[in-house]
N, C-alpha and C. Protein backbone atom coordinates (compact mmCIF):
# COMPACT_ATOMS: atom_id res chain seq x y z
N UNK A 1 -14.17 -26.67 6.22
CA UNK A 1 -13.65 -25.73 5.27
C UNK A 1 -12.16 -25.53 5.54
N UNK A 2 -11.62 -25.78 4.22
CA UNK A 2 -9.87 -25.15 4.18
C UNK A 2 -9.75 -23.66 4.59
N UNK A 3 -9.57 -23.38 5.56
CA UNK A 3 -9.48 -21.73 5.13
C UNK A 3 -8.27 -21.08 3.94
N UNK A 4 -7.24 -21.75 4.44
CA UNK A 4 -6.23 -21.21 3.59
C UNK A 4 -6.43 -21.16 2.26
N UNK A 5 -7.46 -22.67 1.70
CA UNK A 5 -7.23 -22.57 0.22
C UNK A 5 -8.50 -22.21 -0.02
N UNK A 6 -9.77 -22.17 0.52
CA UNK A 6 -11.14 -21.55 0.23
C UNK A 6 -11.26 -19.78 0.37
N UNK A 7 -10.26 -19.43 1.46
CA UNK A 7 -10.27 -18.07 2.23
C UNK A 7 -9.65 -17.36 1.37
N UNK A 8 -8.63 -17.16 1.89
CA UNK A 8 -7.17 -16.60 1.38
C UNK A 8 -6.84 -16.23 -0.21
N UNK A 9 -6.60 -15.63 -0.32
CA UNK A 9 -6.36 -14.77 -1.77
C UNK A 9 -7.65 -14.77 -2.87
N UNK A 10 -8.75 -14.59 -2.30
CA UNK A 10 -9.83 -15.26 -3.37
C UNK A 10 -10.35 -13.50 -3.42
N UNK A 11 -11.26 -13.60 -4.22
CA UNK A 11 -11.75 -12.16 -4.55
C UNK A 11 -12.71 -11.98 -3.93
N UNK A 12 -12.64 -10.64 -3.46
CA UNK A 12 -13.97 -10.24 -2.61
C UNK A 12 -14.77 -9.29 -3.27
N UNK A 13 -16.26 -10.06 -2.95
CA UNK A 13 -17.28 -9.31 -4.02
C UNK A 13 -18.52 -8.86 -2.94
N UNK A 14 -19.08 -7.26 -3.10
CA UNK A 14 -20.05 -7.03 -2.58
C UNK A 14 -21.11 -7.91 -3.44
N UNK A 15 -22.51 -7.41 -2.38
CA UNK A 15 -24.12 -7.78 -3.11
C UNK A 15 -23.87 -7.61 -4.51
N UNK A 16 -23.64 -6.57 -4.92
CA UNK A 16 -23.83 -6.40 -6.29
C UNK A 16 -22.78 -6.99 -7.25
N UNK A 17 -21.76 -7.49 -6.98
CA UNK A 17 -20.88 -8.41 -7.65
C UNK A 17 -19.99 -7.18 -7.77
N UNK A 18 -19.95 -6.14 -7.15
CA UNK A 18 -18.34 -5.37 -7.45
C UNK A 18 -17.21 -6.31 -6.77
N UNK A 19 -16.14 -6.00 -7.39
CA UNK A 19 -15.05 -6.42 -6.60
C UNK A 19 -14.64 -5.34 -5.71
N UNK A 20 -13.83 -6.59 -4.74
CA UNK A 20 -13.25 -5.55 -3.58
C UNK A 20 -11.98 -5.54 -3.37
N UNK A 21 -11.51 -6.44 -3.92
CA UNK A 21 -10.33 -6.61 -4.39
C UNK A 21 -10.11 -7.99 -3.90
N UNK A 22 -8.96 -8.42 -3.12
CA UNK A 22 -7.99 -9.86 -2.63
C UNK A 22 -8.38 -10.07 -1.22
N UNK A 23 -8.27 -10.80 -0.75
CA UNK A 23 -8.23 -11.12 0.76
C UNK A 23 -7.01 -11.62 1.19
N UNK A 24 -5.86 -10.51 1.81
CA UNK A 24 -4.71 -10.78 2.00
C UNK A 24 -4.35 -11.38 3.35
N UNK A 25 -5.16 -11.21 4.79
CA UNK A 25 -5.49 -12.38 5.98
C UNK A 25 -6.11 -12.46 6.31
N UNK A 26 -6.42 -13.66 7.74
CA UNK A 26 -7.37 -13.70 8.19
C UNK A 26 -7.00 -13.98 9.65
N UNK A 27 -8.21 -13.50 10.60
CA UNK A 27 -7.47 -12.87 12.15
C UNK A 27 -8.56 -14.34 12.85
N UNK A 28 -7.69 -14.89 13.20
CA UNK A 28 -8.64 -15.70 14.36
C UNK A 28 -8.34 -15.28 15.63
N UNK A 29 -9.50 -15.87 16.11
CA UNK A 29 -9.49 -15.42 18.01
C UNK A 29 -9.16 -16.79 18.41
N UNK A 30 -8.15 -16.62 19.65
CA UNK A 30 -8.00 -18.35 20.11
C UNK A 30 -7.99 -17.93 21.81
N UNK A 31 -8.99 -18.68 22.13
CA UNK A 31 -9.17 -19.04 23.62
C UNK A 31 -8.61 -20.45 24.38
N UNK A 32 -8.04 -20.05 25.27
CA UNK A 32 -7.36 -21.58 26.24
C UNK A 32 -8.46 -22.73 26.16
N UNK A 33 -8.30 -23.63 25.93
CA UNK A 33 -9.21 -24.33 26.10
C UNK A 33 -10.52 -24.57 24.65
N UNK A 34 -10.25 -23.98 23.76
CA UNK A 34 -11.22 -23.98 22.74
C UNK A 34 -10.48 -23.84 21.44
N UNK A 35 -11.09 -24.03 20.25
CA UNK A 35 -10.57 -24.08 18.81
C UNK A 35 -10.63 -22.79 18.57
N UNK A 36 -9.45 -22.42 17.62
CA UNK A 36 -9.28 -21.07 17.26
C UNK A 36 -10.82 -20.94 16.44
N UNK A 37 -11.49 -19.81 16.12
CA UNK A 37 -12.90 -19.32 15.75
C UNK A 37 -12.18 -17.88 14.77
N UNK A 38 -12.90 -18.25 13.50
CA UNK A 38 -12.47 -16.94 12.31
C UNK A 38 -13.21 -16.09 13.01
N UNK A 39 -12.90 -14.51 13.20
CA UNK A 39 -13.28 -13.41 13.59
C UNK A 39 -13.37 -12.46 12.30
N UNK A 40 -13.12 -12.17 11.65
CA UNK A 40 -12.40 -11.63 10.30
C UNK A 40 -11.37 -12.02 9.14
N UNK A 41 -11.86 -11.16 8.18
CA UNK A 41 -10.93 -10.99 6.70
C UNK A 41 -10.66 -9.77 6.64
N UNK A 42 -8.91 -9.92 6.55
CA UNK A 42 -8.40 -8.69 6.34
C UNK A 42 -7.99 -8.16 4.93
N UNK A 43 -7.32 -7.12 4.56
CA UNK A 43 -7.02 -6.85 3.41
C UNK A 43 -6.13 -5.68 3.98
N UNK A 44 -5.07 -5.78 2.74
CA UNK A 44 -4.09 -4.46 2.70
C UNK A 44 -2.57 -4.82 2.54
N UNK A 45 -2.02 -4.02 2.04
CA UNK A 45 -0.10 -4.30 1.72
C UNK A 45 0.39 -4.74 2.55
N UNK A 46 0.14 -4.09 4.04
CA UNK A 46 1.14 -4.84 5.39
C UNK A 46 0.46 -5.97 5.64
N UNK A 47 -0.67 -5.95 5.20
CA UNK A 47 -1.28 -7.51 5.94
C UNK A 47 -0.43 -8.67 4.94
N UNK A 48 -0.50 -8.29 3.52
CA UNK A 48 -0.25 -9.04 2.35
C UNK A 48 1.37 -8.77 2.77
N UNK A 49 2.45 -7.98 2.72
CA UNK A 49 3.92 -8.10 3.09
C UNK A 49 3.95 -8.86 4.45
N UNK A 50 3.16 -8.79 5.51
CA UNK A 50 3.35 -9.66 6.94
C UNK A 50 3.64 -11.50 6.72
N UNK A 51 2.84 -12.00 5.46
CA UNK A 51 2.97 -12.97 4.95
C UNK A 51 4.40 -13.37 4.39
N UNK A 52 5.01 -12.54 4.04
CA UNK A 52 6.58 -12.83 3.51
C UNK A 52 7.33 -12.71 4.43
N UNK A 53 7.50 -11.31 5.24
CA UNK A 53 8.42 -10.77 6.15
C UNK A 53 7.65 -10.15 7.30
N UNK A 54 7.60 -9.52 8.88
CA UNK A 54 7.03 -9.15 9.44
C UNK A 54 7.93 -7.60 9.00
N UNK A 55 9.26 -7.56 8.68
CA UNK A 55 9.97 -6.42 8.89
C UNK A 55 9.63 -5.30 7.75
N UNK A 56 9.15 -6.22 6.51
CA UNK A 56 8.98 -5.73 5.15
C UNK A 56 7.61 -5.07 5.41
N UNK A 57 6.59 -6.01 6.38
CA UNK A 57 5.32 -5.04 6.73
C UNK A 57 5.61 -4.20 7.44
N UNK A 58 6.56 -3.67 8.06
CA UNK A 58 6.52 -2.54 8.76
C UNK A 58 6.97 -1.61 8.23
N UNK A 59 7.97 -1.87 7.00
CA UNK A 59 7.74 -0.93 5.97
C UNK A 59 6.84 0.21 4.99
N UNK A 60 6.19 -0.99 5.02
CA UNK A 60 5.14 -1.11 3.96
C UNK A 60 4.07 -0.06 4.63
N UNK A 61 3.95 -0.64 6.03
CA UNK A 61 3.11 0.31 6.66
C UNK A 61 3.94 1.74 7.29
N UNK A 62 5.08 1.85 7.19
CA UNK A 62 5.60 3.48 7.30
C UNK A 62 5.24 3.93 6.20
N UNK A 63 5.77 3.48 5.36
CA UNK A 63 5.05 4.32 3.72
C UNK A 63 3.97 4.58 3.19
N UNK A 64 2.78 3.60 4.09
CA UNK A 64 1.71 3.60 3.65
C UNK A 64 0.96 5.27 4.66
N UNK A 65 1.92 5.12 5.91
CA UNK A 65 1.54 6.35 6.89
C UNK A 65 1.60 7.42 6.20
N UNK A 66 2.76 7.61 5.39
CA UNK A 66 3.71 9.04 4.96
C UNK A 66 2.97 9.36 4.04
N UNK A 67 2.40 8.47 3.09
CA UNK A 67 1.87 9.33 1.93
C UNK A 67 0.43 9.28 1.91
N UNK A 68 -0.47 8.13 2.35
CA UNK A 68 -1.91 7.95 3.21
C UNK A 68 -2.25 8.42 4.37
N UNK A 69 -2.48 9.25 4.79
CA UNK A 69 -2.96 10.03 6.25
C UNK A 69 -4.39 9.50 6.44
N UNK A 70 -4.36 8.51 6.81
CA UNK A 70 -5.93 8.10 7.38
C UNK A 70 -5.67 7.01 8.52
N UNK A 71 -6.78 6.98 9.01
CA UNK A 71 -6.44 6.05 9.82
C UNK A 71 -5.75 4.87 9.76
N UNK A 72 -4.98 4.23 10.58
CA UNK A 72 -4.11 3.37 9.97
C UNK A 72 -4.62 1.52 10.12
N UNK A 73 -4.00 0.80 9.97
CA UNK A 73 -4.19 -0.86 9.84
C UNK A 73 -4.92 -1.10 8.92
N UNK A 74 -4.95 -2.66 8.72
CA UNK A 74 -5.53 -2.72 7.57
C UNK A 74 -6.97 -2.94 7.60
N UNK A 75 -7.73 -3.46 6.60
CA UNK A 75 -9.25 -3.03 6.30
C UNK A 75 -9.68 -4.36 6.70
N UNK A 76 -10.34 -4.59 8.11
CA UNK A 76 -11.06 -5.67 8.70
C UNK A 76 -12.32 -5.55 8.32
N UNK A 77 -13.08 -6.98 7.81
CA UNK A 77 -14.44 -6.90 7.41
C UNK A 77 -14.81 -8.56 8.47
N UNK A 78 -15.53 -8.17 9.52
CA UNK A 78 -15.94 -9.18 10.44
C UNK A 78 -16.76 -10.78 9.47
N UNK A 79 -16.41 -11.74 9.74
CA UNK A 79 -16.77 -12.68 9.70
C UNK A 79 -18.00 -13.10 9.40
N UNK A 80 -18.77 -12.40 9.96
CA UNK A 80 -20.35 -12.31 10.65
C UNK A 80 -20.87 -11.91 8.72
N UNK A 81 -20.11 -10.98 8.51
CA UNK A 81 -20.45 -10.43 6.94
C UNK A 81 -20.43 -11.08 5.84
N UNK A 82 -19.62 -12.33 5.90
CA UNK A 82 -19.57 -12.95 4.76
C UNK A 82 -20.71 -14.09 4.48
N UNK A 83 -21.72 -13.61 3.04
CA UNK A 83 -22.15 -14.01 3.02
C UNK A 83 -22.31 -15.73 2.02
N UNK A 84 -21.46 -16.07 1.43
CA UNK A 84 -21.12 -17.09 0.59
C UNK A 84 -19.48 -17.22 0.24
N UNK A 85 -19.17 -18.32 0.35
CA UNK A 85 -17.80 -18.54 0.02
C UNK A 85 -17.37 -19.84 -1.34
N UNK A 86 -17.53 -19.29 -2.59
CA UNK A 86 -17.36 -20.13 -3.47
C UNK A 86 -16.40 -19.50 -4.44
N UNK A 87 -16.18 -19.51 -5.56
CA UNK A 87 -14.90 -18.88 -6.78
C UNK A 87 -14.99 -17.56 -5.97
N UNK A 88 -15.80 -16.57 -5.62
CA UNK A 88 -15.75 -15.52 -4.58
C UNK A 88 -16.01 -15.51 -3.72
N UNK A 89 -15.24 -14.43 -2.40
CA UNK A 89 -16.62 -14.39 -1.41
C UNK A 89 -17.31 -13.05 -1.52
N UNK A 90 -18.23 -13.79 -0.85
CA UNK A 90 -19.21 -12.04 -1.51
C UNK A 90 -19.46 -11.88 0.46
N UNK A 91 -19.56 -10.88 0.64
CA UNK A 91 -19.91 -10.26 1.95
C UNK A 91 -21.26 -9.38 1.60
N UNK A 92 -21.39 -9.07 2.73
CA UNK A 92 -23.05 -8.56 3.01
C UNK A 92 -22.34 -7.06 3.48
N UNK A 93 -21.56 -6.46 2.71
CA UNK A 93 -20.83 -4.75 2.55
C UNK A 93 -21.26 -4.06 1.28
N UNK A 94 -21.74 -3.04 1.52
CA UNK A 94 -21.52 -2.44 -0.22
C UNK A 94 -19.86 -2.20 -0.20
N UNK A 95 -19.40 -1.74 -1.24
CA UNK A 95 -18.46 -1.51 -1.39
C UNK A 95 -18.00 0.14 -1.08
N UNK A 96 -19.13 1.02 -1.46
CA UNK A 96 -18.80 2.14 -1.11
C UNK A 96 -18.66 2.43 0.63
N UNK A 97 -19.25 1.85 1.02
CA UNK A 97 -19.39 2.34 2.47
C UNK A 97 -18.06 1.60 3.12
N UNK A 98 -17.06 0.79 2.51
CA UNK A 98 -16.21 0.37 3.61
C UNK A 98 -14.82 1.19 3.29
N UNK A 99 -14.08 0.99 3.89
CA UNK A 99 -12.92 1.59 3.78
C UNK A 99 -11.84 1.07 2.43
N UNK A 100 -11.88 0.14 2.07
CA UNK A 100 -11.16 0.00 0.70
C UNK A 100 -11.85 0.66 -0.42
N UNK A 101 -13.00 1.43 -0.44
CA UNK A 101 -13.70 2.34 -1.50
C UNK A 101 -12.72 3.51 -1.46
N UNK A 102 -11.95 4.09 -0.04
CA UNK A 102 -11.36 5.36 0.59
C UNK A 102 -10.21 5.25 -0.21
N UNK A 103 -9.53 3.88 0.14
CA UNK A 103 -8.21 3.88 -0.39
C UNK A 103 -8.12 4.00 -1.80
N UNK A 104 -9.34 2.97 -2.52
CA UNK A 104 -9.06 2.84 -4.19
C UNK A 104 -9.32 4.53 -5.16
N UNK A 105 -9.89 5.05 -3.91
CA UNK A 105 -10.41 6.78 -4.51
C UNK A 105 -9.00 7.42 -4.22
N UNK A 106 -8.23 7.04 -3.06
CA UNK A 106 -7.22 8.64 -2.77
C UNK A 106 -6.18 7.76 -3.95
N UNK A 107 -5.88 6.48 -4.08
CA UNK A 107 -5.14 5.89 -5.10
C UNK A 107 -4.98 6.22 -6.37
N UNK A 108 -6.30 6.05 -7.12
CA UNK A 108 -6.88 6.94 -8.43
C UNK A 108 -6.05 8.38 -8.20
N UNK A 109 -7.09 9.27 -7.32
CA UNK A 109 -6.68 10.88 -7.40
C UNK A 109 -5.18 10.94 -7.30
N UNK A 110 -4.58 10.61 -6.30
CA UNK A 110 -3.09 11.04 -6.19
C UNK A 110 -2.06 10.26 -7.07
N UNK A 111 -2.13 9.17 -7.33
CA UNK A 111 -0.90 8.32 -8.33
C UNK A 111 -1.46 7.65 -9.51
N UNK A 112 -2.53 7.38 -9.82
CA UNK A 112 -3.19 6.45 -11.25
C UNK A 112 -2.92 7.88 -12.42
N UNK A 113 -3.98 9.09 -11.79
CA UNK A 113 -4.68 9.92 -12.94
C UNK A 113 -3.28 10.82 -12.80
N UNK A 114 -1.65 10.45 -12.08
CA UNK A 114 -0.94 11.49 -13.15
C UNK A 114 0.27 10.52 -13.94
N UNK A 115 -0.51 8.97 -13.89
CA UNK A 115 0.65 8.70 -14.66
C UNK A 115 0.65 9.02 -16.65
N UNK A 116 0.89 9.41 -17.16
CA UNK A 116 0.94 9.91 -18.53
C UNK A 116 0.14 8.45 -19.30
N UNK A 117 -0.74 9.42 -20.33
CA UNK A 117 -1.37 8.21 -20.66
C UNK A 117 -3.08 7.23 -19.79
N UNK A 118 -3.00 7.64 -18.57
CA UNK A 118 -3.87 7.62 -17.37
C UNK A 118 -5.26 7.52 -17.62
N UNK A 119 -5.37 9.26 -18.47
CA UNK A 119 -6.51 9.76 -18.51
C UNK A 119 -7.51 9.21 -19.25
């Protein structure tokens, strides 16, 4: 498997075919002596700006601190979870229970529902 072109920016779909949005990296573990091994898919702005600039993600993630108060980094979904990798990947997550459900809710409430027109 390509990771880059099978992995990487493809849509992530729970069991039920919600989306979860993009898959912006992916974290391998590399041991001396052995082939790097996928550990996770990440998601989030600094992961997705770390790809252009490392300096622009550290931006990205001060701003994301200042106006998001939650725990911080981005949204790791272990390896172990994904259950098919074809036009999507679908993981073995609902969608409500992981942490990009948190973000797409405080997103909505605080900046979607006051832009004019929104509602």
């Amino acid at each position: 498997m390509d990771l880059i072109r099978d992995v990487l920016d493809k849509q992530l779909v729970d069991p039920e075919e919600r989306r979860m949005g993009k898959i912006d990296g992916l974290v391998l573990e590399v041991e001396a002596g052995k082939p790097p091994r996928l550990e996770a898919i990440e998601q989030g702005a600094a992961t997705l700006a770390r790809r252009f600039h490392p300096r622009l993600a550290g931006w990205v993630e001060a701003l994301g601190s200042r106006l998001y108060r939650a725990p911080g980094g981005p949204a790791r979904i272990p390896w172990s979870k994904v259950r098919d990798v074809g036009i999507d990947v679908e993981v073995d997550l609902e969608f409500e229970k992981s942490r990009l459900y948190a973000w797409q809710e405080w997103l909505s409430d605080k900046i979607i529902r006051r832009i004019p027109g929104a509602g």
